[in-house]
C-alpha atoms as a PDB file:
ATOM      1  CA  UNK A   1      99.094  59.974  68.347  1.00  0.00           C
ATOM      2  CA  UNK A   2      96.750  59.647  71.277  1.00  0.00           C
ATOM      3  CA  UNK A   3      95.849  56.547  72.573  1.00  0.00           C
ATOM      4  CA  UNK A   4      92.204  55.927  73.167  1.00  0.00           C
ATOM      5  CA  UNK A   5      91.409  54.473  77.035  1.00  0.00           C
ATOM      6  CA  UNK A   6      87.608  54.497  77.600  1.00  0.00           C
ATOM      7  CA  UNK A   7      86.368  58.546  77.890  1.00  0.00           C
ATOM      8  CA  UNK A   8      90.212  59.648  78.390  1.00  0.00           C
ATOM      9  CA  UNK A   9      92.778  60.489  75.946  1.00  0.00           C
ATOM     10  CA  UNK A  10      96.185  60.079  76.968  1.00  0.00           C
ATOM     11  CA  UNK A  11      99.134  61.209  75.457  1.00  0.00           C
ATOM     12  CA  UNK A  12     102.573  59.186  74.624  1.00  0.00           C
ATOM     13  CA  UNK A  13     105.165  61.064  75.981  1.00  0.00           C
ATOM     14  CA  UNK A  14     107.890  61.593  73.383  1.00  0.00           C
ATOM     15  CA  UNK A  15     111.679  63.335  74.134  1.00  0.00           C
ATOM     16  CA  UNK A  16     110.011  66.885  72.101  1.00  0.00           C
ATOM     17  CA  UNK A  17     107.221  66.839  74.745  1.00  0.00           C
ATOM     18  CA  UNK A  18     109.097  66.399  77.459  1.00  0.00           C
ATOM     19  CA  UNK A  19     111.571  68.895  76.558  1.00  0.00           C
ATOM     20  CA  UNK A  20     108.988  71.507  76.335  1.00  0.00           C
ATOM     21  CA  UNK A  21     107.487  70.499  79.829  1.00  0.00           C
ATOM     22  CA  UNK A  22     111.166  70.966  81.145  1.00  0.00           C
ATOM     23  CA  UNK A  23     111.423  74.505  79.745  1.00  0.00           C
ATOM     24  CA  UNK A  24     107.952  75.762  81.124  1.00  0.00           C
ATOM     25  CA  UNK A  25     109.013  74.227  84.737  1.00  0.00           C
ATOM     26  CA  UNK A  26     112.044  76.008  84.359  1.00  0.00           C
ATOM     27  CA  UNK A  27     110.015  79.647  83.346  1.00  0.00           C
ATOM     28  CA  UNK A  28     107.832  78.953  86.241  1.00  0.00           C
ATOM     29  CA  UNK A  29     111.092  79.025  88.800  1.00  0.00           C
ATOM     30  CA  UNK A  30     111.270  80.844  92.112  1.00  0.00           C
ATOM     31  CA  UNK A  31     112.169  84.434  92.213  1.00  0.00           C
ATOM     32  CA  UNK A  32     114.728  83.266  94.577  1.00  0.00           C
ATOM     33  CA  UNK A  33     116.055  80.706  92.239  1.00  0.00           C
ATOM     34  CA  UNK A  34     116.282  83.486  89.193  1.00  0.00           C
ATOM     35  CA  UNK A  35     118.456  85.724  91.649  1.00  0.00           C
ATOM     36  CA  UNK A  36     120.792  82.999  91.996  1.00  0.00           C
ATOM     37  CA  UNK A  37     121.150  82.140  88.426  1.00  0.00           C
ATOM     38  CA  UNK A  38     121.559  85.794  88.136  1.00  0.00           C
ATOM     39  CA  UNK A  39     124.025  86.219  90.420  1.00  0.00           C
ATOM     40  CA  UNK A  40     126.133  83.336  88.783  1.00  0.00           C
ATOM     41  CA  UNK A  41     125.785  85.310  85.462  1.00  0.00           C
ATOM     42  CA  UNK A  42     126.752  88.436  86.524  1.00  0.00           C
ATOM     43  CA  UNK A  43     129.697  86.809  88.468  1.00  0.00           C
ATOM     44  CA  UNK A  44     130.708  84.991  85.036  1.00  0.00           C
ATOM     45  CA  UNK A  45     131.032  87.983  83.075  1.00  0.00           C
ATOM     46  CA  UNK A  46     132.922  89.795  86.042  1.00  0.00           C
ATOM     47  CA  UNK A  47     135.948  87.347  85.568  1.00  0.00           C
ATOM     48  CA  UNK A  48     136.833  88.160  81.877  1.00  0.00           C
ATOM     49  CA  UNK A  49     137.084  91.785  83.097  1.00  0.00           C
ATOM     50  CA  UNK A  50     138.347  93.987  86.614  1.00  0.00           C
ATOM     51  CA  UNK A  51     135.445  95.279  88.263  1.00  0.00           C
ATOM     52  CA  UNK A  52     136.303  97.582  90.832  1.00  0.00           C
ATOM     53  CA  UNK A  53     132.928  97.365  93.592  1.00  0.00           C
ATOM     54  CA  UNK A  54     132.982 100.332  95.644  1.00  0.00           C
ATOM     55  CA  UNK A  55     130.684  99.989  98.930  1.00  0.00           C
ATOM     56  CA  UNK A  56     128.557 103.619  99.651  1.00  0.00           C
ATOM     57  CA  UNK A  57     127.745 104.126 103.040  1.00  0.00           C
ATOM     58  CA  UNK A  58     124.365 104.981 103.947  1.00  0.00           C
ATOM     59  CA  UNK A  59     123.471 107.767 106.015  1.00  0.00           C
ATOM     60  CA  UNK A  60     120.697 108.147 108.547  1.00  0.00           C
ATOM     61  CA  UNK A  61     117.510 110.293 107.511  1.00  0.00           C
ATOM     62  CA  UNK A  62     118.222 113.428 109.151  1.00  0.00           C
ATOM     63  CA  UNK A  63     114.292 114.265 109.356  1.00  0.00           C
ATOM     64  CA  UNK A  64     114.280 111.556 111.792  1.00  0.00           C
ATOM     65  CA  UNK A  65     117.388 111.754 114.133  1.00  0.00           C
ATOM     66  CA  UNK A  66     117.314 115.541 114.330  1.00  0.00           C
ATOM     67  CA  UNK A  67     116.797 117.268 117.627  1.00  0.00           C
ATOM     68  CA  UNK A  68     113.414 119.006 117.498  1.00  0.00           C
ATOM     69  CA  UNK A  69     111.963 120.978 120.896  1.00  0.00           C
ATOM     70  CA  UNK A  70     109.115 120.326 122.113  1.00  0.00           C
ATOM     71  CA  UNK A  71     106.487 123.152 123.349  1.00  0.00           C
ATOM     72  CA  UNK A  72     105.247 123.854 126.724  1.00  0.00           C
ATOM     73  CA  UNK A  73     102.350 121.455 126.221  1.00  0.00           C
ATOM     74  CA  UNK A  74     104.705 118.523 125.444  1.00  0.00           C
ATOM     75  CA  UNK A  75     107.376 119.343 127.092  1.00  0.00           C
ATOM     76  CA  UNK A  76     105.216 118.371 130.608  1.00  0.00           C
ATOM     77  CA  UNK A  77     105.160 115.159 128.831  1.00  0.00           C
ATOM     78  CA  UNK A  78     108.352 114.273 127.686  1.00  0.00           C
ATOM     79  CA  UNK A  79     110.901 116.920 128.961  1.00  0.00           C
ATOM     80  CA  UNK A  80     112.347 120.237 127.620  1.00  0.00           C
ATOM     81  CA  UNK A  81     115.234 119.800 125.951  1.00  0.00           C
ATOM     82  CA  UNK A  82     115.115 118.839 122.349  1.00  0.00           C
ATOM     83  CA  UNK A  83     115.127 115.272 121.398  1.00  0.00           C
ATOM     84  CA  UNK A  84     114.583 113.198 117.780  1.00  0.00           C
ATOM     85  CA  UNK A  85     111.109 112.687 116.867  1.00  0.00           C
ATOM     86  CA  UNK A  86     111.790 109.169 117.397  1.00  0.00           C
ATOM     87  CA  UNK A  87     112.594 109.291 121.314  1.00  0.00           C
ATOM     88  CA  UNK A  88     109.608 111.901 121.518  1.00  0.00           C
ATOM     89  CA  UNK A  89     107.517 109.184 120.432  1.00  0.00           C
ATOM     90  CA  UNK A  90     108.972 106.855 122.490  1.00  0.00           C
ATOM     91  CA  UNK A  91     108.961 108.885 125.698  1.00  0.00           C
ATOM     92  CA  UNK A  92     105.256 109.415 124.651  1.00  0.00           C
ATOM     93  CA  UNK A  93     104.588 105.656 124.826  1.00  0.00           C
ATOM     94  CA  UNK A  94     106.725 105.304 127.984  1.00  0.00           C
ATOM     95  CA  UNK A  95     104.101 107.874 129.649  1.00  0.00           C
ATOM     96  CA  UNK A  96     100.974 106.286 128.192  1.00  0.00           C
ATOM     97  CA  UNK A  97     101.892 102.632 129.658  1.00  0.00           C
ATOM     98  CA  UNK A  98     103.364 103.999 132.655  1.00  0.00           C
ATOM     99  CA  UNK A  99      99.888 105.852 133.633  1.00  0.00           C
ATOM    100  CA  UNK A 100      97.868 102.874 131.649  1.00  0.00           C
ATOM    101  CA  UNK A 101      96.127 105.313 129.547  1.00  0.00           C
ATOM    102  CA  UNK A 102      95.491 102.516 127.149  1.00  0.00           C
ATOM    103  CA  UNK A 103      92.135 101.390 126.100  1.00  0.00           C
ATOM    104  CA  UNK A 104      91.332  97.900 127.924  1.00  0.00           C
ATOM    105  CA  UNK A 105      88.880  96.449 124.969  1.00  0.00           C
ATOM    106  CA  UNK A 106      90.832  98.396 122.343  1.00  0.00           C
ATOM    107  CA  UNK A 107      94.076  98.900 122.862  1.00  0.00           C
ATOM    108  CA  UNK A 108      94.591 101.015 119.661  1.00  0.00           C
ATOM    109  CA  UNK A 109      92.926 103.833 121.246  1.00  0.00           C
ATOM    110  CA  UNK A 110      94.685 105.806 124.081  1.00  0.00           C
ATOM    111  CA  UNK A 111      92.559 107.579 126.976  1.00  0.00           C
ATOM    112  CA  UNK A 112      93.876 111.166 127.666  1.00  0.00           C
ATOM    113  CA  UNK A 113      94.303 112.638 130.610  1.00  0.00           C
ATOM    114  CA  UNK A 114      94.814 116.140 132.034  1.00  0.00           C
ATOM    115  CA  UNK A 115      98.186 116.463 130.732  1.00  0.00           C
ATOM    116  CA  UNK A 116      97.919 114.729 127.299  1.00  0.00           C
ATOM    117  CA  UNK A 117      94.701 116.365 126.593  1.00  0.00           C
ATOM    118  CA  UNK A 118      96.314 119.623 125.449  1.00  0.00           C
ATOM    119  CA  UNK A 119      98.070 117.726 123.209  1.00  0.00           C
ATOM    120  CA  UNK A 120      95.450 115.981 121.435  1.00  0.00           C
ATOM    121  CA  UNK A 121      93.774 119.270 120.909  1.00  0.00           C
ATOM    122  CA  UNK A 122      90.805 118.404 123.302  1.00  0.00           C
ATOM    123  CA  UNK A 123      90.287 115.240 122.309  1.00  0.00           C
ATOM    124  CA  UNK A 124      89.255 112.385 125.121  1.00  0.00           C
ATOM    125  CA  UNK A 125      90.497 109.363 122.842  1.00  0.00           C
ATOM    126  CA  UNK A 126      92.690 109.190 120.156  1.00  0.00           C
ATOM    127  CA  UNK A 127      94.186 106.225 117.696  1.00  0.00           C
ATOM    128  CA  UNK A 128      98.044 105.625 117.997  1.00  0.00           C
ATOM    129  CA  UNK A 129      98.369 105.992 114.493  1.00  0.00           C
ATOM    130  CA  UNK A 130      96.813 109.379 115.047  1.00  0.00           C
ATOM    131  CA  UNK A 131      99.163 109.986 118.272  1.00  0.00           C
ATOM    132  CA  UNK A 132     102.178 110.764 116.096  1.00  0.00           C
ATOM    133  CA  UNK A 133     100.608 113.621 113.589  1.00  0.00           C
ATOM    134  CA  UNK A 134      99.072 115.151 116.839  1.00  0.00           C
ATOM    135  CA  UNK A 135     102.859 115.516 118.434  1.00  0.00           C
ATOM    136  CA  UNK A 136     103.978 116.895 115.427  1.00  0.00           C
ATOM    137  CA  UNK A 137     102.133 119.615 115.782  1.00  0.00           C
ATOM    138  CA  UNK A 138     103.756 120.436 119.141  1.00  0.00           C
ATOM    139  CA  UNK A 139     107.510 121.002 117.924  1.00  0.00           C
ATOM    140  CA  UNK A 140     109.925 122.835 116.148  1.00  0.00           C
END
């Protein structure tokens, strides 16, 4: 029954109400806190039974670590003989801050010079995240 204190109503706590308070902090856990009562669960169960875990190895992409060669236009950039997309890109960004081809207000943008400009199909500027799709272009 609510007790009546000037324009507020306040409620007397009784052991129902706070029981139900308890089980909506509880709902409103931590995803972290849920894994870990998970976890506890899971490992519970495991003991009335033999679980056999058997750990899979994962494997690199091969899309990324295989060789690919670049042309004659990138190859004055980054060398001739084939190399994983990832080092392409790298030796790409090892030439562009070597010859600080880097915009000085925006450093997103790279300036091109004579032998990058073949590369970026003409282009005078282009955006890093643009830099990649260009080189693709450019190997095998």
């Amino acid at each position: 029954m609510p007790v009546r204190t000037g324009k507020r109503t306040a409620k007397r706590t009784t052991a129902k109400t706070r029981k139900a308070s308890t089980r909506k902090a509880s709902a409103r856990s931590t995803t972290s806190t849920r894994k870990a009562t998970t976890r506890k669960a899971v490992t519970a169960r495991k003991s009335a039974r033999v679980v056999v875990a058997v750990k899979i190895k994962r494997s690199a992409s091969p899309g990324l670590t295989r060789p690919v060669k670049p042309d004659a236009k990138l190859a004055a950039v980054v060398g001739e003989r084939p190399l994983p997309r990832t080092q392409v890109v790298k030796k790409m960004w090892d030439y562009v801050k070597a010859e600080g081809l880097q915009d000085r207000k925006n450093r997103r943008m790279i300036n091109a010079d004579d032998k990058l400009r073949p590369i970026f199909g003409g282009r005078r500027q282009v955006s890093m995240f643009d830099m990649a799709k260009l080189i693709s272009a450019h190997v095998q």
